[in-house]
PDB file of N, CA and C in Angstrom:
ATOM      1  N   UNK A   1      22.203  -0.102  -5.117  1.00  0.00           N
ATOM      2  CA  UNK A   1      21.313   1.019  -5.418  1.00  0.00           C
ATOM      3  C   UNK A   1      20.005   0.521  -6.022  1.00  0.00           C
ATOM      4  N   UNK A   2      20.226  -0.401  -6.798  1.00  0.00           N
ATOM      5  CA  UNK A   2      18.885  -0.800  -7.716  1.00  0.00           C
ATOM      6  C   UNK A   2      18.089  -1.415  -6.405  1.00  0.00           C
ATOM      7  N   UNK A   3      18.467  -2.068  -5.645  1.00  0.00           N
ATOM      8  CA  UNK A   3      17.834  -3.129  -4.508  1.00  0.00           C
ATOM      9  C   UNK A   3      17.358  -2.300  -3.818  1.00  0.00           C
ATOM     10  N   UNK A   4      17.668  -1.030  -3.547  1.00  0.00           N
ATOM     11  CA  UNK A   4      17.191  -0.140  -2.649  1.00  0.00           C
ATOM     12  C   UNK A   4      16.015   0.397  -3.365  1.00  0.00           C
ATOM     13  N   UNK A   5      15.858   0.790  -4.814  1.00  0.00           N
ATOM     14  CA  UNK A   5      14.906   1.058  -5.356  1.00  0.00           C
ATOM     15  C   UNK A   5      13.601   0.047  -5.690  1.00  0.00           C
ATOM     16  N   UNK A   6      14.119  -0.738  -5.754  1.00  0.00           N
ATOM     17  CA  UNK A   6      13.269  -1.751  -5.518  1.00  0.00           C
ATOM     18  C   UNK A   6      12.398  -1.797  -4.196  1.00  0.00           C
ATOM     19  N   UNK A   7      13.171  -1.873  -2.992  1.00  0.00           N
ATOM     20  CA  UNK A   7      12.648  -2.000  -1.853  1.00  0.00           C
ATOM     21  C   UNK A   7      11.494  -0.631  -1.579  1.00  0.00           C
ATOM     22  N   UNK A   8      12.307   0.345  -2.460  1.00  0.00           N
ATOM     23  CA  UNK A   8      10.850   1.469  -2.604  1.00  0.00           C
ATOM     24  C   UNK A   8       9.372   1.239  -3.366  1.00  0.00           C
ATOM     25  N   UNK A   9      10.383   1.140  -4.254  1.00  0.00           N
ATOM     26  CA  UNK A   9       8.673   0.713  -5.157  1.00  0.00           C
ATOM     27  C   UNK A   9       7.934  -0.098  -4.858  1.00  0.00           C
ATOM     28  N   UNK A  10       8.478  -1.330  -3.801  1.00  0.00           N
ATOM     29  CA  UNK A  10       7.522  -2.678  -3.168  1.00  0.00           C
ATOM     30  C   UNK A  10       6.618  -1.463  -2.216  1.00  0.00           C
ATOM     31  N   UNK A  11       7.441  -0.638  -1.242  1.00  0.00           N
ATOM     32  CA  UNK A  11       6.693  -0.176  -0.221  1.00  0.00           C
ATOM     33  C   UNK A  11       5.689   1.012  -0.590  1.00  0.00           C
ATOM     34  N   UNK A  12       5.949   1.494  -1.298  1.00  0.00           N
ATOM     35  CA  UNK A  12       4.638   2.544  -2.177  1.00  0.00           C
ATOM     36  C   UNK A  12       3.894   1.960  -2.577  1.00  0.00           C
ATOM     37  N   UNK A  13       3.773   0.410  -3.322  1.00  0.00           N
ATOM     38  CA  UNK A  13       2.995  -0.313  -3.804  1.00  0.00           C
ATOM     39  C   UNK A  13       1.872  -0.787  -2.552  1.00  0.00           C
ATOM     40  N   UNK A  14       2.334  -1.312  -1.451  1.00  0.00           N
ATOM     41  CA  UNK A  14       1.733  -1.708  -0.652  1.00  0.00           C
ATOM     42  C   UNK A  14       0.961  -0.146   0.319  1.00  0.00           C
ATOM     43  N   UNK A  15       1.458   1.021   0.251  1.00  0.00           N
ATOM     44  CA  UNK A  15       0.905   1.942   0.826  1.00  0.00           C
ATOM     45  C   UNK A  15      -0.078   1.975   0.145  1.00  0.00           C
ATOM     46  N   UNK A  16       0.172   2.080  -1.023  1.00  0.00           N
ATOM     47  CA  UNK A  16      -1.213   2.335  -2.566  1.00  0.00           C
ATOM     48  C   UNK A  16      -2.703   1.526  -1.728  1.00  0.00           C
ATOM     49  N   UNK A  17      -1.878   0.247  -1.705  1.00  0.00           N
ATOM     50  CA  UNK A  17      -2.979  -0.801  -1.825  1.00  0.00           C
ATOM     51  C   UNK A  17      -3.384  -0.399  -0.272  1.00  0.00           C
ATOM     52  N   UNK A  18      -2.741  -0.229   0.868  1.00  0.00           N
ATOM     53  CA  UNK A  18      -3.422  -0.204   2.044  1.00  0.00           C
ATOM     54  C   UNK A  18      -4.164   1.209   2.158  1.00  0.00           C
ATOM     55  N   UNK A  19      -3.979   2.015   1.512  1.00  0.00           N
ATOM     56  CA  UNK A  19      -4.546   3.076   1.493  1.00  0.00           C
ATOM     57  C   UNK A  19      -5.900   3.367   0.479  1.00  0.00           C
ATOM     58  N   UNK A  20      -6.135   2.190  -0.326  1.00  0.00           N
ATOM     59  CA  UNK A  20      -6.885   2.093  -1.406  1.00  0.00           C
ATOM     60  C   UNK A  20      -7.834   1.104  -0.277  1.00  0.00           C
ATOM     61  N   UNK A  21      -7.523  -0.293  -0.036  1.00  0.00           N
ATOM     62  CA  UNK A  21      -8.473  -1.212   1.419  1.00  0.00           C
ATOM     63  C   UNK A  21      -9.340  -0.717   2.253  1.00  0.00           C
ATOM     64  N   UNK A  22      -7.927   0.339   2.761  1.00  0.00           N
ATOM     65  CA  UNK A  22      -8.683   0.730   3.978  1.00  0.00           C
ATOM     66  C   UNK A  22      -9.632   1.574   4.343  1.00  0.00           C
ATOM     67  N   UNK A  23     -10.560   2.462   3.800  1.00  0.00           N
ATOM     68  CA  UNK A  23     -11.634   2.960   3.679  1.00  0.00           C
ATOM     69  C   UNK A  23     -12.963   1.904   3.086  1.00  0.00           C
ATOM     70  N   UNK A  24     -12.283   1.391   2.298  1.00  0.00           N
ATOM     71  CA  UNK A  24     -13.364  -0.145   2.106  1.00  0.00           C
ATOM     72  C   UNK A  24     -13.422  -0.978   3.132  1.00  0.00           C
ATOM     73  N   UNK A  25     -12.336  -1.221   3.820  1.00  0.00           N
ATOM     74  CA  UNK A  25     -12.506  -1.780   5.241  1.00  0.00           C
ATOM     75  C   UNK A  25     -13.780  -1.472   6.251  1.00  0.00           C
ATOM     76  N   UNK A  26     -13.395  -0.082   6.264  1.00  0.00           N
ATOM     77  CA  UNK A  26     -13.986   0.876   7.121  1.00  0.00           C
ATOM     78  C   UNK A  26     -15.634   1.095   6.743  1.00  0.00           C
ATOM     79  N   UNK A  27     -15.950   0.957   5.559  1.00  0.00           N
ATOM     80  CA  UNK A  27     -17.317   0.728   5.024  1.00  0.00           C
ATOM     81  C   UNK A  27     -17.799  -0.506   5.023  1.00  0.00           C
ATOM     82  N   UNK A  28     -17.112  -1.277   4.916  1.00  0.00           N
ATOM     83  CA  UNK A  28     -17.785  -2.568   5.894  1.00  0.00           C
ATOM     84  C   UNK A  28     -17.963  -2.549   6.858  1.00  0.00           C
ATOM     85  N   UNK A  29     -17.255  -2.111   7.467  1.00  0.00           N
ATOM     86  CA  UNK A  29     -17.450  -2.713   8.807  1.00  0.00           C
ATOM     87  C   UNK A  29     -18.556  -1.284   9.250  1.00  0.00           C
ATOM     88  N   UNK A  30     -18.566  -0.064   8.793  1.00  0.00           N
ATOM     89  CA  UNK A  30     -19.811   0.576   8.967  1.00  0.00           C
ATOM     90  C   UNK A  30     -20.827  -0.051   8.832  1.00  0.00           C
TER      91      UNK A  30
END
């Protein structure tokens, strides 16, 4: 159970961050 929660909180973490990038991405490259 804990490993599974874990494996959540890694993947929200990384949504955060790709969702936080990727409009900065996108203004670069504008």
């Amino acid at each position: 159970m804990a490993q599974w929660q874990q494996n959540m909180q890694t993947i929200v973490l990384w949504l955060d961050l790709v969702l936080f990038l990727f409009p900065s991405l996108l203004l670069l490259e504008g």
